[in-house]
Protein backbone atom coordinates (compact mmCIF):
# COMPACT_ATOMS: atom_id res chain seq x y z
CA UNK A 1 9.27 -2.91 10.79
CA UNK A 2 7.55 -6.45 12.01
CA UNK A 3 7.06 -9.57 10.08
CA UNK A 4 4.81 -10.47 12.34
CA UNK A 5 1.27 -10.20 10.43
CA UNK A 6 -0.10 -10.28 6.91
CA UNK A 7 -3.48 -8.25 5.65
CA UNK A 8 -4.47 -10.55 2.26
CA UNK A 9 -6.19 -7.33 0.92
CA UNK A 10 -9.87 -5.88 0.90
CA UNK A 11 -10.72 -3.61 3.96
CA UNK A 12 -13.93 -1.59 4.60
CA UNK A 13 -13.56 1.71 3.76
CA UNK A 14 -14.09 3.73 0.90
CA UNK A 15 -10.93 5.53 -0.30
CA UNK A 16 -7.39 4.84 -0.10
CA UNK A 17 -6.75 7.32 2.05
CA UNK A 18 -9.25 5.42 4.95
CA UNK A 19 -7.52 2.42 4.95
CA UNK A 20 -4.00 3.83 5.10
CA UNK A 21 -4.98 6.16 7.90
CA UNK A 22 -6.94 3.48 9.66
CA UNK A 23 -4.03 0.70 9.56
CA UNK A 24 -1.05 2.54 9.69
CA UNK A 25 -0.90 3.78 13.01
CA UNK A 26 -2.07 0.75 14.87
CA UNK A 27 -1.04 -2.52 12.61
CA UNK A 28 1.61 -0.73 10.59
CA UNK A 29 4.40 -1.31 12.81
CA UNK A 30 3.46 -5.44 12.11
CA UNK A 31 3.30 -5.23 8.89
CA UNK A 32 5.71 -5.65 5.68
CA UNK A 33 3.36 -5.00 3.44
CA UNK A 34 0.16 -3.03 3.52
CA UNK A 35 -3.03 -3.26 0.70
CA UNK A 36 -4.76 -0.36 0.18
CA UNK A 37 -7.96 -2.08 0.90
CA UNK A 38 -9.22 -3.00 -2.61
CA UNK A 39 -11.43 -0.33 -2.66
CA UNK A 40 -13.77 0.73 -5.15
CA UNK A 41 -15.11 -2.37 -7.60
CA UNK A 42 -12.67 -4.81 -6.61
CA UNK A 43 -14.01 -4.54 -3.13
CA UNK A 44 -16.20 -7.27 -4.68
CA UNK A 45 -12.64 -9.42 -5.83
CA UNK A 46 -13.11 -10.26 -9.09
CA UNK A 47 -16.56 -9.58 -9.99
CA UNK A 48 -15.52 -6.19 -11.72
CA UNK A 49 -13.71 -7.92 -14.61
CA UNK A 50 -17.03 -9.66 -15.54
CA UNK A 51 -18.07 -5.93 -16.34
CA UNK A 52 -15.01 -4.42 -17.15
CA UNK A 53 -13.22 -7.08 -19.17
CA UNK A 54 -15.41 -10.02 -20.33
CA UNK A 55 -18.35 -8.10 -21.26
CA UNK A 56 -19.02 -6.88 -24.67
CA UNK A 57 -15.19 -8.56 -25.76
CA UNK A 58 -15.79 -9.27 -29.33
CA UNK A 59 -14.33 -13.17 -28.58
CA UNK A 60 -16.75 -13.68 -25.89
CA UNK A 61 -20.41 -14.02 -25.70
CA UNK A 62 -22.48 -12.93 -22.40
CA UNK A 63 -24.43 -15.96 -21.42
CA UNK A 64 -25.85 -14.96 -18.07
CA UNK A 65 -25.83 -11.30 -16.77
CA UNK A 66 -26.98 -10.12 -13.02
CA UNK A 67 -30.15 -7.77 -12.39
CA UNK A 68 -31.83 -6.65 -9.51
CA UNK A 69 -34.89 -8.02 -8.68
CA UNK A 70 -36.40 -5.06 -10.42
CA UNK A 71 -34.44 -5.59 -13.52
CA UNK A 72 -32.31 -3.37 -13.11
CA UNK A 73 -28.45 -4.25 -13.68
CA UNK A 74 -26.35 -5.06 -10.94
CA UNK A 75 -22.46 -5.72 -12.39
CA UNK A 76 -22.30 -7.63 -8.59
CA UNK A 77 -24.94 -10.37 -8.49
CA UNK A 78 -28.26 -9.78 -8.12
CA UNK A 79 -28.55 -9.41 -4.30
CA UNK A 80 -24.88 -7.25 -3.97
CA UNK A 81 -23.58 -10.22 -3.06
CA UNK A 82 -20.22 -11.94 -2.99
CA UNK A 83 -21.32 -14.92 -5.63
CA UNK A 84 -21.42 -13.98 -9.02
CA UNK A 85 -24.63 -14.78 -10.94
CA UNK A 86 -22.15 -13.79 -14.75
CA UNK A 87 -21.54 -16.39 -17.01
CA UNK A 88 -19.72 -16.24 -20.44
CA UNK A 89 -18.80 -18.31 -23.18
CA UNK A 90 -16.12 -18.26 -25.82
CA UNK A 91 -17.16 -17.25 -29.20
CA UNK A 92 -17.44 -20.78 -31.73
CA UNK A 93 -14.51 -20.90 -33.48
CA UNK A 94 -12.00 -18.72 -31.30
CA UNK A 95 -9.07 -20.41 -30.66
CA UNK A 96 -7.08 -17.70 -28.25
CA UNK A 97 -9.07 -14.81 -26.69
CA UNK A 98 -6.83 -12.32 -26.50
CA UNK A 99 -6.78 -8.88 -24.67
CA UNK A 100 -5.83 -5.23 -26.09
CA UNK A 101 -4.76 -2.22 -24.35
CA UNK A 102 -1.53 -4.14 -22.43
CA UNK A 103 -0.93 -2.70 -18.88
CA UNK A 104 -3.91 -1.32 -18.78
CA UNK A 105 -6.43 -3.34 -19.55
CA UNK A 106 -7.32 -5.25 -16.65
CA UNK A 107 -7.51 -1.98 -14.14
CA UNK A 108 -4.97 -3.01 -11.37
CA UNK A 109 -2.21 -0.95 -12.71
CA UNK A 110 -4.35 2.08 -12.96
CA UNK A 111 -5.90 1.01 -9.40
CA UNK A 112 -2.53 0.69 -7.85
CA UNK A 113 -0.70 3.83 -9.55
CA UNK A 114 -3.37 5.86 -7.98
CA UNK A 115 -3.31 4.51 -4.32
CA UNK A 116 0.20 4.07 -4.32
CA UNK A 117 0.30 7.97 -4.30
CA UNK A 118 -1.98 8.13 -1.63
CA UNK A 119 0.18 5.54 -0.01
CA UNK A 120 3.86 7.19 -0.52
CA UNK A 121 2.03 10.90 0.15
CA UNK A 122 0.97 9.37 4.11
CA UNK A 123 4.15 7.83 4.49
CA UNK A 124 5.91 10.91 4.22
CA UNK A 125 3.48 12.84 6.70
CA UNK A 126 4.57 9.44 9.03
CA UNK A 127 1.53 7.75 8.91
CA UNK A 128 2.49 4.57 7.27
CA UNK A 129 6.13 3.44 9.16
CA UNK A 130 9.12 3.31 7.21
CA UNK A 131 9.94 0.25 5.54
CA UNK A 132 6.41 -0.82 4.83
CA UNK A 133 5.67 -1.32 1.40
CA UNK A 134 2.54 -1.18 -0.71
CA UNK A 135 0.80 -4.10 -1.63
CA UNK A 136 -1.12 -5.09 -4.67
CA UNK A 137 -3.26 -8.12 -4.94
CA UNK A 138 -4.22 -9.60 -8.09
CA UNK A 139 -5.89 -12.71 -8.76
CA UNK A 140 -3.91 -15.68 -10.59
CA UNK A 141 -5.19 -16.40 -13.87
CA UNK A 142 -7.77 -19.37 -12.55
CA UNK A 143 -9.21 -17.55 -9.89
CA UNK A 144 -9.52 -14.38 -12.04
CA UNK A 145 -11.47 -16.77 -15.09
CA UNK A 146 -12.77 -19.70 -13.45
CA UNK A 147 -16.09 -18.80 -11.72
CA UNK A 148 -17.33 -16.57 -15.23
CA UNK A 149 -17.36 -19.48 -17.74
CA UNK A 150 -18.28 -22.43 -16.53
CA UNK A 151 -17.87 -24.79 -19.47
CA UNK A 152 -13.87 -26.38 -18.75
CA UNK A 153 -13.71 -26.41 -22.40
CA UNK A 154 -13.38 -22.64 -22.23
CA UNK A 155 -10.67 -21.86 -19.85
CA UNK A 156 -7.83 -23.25 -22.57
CA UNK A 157 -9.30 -20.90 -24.91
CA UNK A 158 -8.76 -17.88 -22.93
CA UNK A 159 -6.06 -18.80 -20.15
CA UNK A 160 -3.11 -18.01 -22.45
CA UNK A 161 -4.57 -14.57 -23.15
CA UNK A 162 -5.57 -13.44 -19.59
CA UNK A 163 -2.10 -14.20 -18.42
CA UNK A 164 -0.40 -12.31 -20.85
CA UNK A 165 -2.55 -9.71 -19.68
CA UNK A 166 -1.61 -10.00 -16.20
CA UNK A 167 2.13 -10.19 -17.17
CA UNK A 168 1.61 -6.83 -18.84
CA UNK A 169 -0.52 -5.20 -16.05
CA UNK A 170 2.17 -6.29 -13.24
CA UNK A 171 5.53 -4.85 -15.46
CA UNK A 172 3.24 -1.75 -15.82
CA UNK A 173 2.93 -1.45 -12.51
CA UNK A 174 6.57 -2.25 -11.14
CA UNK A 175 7.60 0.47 -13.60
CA UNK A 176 5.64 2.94 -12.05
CA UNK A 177 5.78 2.23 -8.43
CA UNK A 178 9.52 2.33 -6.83
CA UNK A 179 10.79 -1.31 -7.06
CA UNK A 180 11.63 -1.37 -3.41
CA UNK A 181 8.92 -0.09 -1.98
CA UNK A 182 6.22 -2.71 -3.94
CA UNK A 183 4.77 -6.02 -3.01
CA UNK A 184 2.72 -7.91 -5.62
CA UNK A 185 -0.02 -10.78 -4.42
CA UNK A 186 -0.94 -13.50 -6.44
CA UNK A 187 -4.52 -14.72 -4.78
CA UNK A 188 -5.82 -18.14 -5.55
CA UNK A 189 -9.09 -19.24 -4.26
CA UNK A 190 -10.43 -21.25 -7.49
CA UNK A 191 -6.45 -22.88 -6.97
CA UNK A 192 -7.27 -24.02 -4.00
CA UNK A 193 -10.78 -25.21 -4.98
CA UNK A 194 -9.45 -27.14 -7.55
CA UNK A 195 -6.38 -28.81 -5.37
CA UNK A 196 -8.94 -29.21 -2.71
CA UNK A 197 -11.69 -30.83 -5.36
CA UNK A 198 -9.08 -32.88 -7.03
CA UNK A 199 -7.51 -34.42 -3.40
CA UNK A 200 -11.05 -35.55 -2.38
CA UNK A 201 -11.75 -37.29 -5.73
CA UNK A 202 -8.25 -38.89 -6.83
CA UNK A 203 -6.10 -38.76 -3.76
CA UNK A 204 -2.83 -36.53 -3.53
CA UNK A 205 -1.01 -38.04 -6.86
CA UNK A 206 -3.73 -36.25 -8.72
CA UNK A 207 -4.07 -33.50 -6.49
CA UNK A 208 -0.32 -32.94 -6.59
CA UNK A 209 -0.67 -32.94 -10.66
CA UNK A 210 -3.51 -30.71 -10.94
CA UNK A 211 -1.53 -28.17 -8.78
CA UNK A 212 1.01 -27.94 -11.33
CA UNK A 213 -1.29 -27.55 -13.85
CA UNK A 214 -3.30 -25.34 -12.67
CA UNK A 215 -0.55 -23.18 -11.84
CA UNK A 216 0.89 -22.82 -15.12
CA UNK A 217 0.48 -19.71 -15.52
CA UNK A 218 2.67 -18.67 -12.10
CA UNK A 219 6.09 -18.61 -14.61
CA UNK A 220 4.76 -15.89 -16.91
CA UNK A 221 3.52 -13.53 -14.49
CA UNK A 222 6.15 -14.03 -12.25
CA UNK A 223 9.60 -14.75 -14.08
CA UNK A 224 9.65 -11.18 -15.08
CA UNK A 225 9.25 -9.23 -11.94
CA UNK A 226 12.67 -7.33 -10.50
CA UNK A 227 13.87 -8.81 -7.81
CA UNK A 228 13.68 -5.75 -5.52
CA UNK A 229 9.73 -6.36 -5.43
CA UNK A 230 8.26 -8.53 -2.79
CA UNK A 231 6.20 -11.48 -4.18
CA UNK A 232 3.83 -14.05 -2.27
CA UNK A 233 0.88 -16.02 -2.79
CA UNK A 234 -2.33 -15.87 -0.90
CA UNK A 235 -4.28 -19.04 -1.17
CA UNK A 236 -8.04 -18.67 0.18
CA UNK A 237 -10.73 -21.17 1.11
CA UNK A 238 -13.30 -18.75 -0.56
CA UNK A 239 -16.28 -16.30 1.24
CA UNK A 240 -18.46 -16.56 -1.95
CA UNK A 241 -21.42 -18.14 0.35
CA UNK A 242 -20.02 -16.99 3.72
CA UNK A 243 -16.45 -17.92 5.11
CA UNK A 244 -15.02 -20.38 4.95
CA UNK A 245 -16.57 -22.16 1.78
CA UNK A 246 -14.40 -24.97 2.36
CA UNK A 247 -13.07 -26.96 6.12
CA UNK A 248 -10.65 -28.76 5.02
CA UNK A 249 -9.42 -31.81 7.68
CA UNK A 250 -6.18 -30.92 7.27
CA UNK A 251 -3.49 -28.65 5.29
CA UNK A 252 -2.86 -31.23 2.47
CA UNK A 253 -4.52 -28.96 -0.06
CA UNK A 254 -2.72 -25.89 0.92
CA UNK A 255 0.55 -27.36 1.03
CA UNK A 256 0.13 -28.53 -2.51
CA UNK A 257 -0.96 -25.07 -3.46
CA UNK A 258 2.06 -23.73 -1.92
CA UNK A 259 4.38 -25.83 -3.39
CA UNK A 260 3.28 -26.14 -6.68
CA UNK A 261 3.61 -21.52 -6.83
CA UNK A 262 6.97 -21.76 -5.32
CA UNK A 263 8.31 -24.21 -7.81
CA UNK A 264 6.78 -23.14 -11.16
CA UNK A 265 7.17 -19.40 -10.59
CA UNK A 266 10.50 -18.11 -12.20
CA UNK A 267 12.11 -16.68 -9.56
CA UNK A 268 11.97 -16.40 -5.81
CA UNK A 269 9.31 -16.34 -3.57
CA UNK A 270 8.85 -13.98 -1.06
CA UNK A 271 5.81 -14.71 1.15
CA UNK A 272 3.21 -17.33 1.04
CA UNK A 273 -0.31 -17.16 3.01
CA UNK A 274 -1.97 -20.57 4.05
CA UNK A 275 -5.32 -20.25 6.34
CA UNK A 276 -6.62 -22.44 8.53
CA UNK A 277 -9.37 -23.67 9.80
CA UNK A 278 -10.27 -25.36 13.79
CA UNK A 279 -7.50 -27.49 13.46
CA UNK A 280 -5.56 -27.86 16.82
CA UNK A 281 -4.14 -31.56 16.49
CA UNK A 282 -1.17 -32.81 15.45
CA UNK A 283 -2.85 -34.57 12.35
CA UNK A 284 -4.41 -31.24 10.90
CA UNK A 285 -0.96 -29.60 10.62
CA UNK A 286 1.09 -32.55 9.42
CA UNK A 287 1.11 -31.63 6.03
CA UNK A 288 3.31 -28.52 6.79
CA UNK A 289 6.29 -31.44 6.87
CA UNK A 290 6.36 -31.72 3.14
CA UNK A 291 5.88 -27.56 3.04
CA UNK A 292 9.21 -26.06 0.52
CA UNK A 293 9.19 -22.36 1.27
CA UNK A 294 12.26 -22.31 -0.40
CA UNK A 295 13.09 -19.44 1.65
CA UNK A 296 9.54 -17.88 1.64
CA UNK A 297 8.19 -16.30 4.70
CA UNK A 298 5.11 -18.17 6.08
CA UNK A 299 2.01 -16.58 7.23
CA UNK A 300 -0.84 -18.97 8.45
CA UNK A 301 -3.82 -17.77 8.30
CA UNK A 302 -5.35 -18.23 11.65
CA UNK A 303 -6.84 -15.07 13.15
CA UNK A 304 -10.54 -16.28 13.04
CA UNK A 305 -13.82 -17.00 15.48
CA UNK A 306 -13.42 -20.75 14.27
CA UNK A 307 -11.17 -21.77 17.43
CA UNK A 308 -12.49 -23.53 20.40
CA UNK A 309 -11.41 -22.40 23.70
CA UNK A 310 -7.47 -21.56 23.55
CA UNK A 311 -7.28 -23.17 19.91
CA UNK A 312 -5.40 -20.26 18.79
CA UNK A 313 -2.44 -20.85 20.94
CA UNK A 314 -2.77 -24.86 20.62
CA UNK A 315 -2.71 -24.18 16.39
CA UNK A 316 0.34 -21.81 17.46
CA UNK A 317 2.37 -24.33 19.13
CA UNK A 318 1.72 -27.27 16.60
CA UNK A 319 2.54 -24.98 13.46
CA UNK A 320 6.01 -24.51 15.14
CA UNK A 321 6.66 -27.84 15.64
CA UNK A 322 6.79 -27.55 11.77
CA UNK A 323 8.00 -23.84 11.21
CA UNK A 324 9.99 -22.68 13.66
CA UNK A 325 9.77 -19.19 12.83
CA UNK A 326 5.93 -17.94 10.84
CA UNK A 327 3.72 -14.70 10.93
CA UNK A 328 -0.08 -14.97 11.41
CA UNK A 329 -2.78 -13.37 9.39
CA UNK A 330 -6.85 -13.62 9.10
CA UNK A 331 -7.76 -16.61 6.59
CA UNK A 332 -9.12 -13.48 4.27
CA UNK A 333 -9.76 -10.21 3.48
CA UNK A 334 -12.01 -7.64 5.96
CA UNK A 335 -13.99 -5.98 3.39
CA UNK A 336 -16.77 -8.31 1.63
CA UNK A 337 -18.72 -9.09 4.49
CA UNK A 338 -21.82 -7.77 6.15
CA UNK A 339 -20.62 -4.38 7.41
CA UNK A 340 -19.11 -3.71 4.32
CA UNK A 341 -22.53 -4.60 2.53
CA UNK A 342 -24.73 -2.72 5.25
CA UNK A 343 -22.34 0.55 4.99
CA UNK A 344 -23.05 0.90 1.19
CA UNK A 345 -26.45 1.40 1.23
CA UNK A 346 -25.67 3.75 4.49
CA UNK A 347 -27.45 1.81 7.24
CA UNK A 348 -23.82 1.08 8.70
CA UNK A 349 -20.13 2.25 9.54
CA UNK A 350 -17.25 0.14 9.19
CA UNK A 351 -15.43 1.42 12.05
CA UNK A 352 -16.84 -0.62 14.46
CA UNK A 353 -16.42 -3.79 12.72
CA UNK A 354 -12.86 -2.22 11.58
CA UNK A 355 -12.00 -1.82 15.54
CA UNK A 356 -12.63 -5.32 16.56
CA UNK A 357 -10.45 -6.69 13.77
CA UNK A 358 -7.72 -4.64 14.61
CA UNK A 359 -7.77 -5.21 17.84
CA UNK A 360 -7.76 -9.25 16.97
CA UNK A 361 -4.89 -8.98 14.82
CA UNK A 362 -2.79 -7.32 17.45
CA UNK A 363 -4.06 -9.26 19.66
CA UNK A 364 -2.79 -12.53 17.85
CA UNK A 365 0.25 -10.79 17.33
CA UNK A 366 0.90 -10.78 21.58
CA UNK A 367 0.06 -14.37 21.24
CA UNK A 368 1.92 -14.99 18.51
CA UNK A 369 5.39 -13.65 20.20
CA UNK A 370 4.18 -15.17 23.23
CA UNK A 371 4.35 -18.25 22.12
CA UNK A 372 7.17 -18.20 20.39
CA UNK A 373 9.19 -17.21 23.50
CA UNK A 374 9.40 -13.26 23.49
């Protein structure tokens, strides 16, 4: 088993069974942890809890809801798209939304149970290597709310409830998936906006404090997990209107984000995921100085078409001026873009698209150990 290389989650393919077969026999033997693609509706991230959770809750009032351009209801946007075009509001006079139906509720235990059969059933047959383990990504409580009501006055009203939601959806699923073979993923794009947002407007003081604020939440859903699971972060510059929504000049932003998880979540950190952007001077990776993994295993997110000629390598070599010993992944998931899109309505494969990745994740991989000497 390789630390080498991180997959933050959605992939292409249909089924459970497609991704595992597709990844474990060529980036399996890189991998710690493997996702089972986010298939199904949270190939679309979050947009499923619009539908699934927020909809028709007796505390919360639909505002805005998608349709096709013939009217007809589309629970992903109106053009299938990654953006959400849902918007809801807290009911006048509720002072705690709150969520029934604990473990269950939210759909990622169910989601994960299921796959994680699929997953344990192909590595038995040898398709996944040993010492992989299954990987769940959920969204942190900001990222999972944020986007659906956008009045701020809301978010107190309903961010206490939602994370005792995901506390009880995470301890259902580490008691029904093996301990030791389980990694959880907390993503946090609407984090990272906010960081981001709040370092551009007030500077890194009040950066720095709305990082701990926003991430709050990090000690409930996190405190409780066994140690024997695996447990990173994944922050994410967003693809809601094409990747990357954000360029960052530097890492300040992700740094913060980092930081802020490690220290407020309970107990140890595992893995964190930072992505990058064309970045290859000394000034754009600076920030990693002030980076406390606290032990965490670093994975920079750098696997992407953004590089100028031999960028890759020159991001490489600066990052390791800071970490002397990190993994590489792509900045985000595979599966929300236009060959995912194209394959649903059966004008496409993903295969194709599927091959090329893989191919650039080994090949950063060779780079990877290349540069750090063997």
């Amino acid at each position: 088993m390789s630390e080498d290389l991180l997959l933050v989650g959605s992939v292409p393919y249909d089924t459970a069974e497609e991704t595992f077969r597709a990844l474990g026999p060529t980036l399996g033997p890189y991998l710690s942890f493997m996702p089972d693609g986010e298939i199904g509706e949270r190939i679309n991230w979050i947009n499923f809890l619009a539908h699934r959770v927020f909809h028709g809750h007796p505390d919360i009032e639909t505002v805005k809801r998608p349709l096709t351009p013939d009217g007809v209801e589309a629970s992903r946007g109106a053009q299938g798209g990654e953006g959400t075009t849902w918007h809801f509001k807290v009911k006048p006079g509720v002072k705690q939304v709150r969520f029934g139906d604990p473990g269950w509720r939210l759909g990622y235990a169910h989601d994960a149970i299921n796959s994680y059969f699929v997953f344990k059933t192909l590595k038995s047959e040898g398709v996944i290597p040993d010492g992989v383990r299954f990987q769940v990504s959920i969204p942190l409580t900001a990222s999972a709310i944020r986007l659906f009501f956008p009045d701020a006055d809301d978010y107190p009203n309903i961010r206490d409830g939602f994370t005792e939601a995901l506390h009880h959806e995470v301890a259902t699923i580490f008691d029904h998936i093996p301990q030791d073979d389980l990694a959880i993923q907390w993503d946090c794009a609407i984090e990272d906006t906010l960081i981001e947002r709040a370092l551009a407007e007030g500077g890194i003081e009040a950066a720095a404090k709305t990082a701990s604020d926003i991430f709050a939440p990090a000690n409930d859903v996190c405190a409780h997990i066994p140690p024997a699971v695996k447990v990173g972060y994944h922050a994410c510059y967003g693809t809601a209107t094409g990747w990357p929504v954000r360029q960052p000049e530097d890492l300040t932003g992700c740094v913060l984000l980092c930081n802020a998880a490690i220290a407020q979540s309970g107990r140890a950190i595992d893995f964190i995921h930072m992505p990058t952007v064309a970045g290859a001077d000394a000034a754009y990776v600076a920030p990693l100085a002030d980076l406390k993994t606290d032990g965490a295993r670093v994975y920079m997110g750098l696997i992407h078409a953004l590089h100028e000629s031999d960028g890759m390598r020159r991001q490489m070599e600066l990052i390791k001026t800071h970490i002397p010993d990190f993994g590489v992944a792509a900045p985000c998931g595979f599966g929300r873009g236009p060959a995912k899109m194209s394959s649903q309505t059966g004008l496409a494969s993903p295969n194709a698209y599927m091959d090329g990745l893989i191919a650039d994740q080994i090949a950063a991989v060779a780079l990877l150990r290349d540069v750090m000497g063997g």
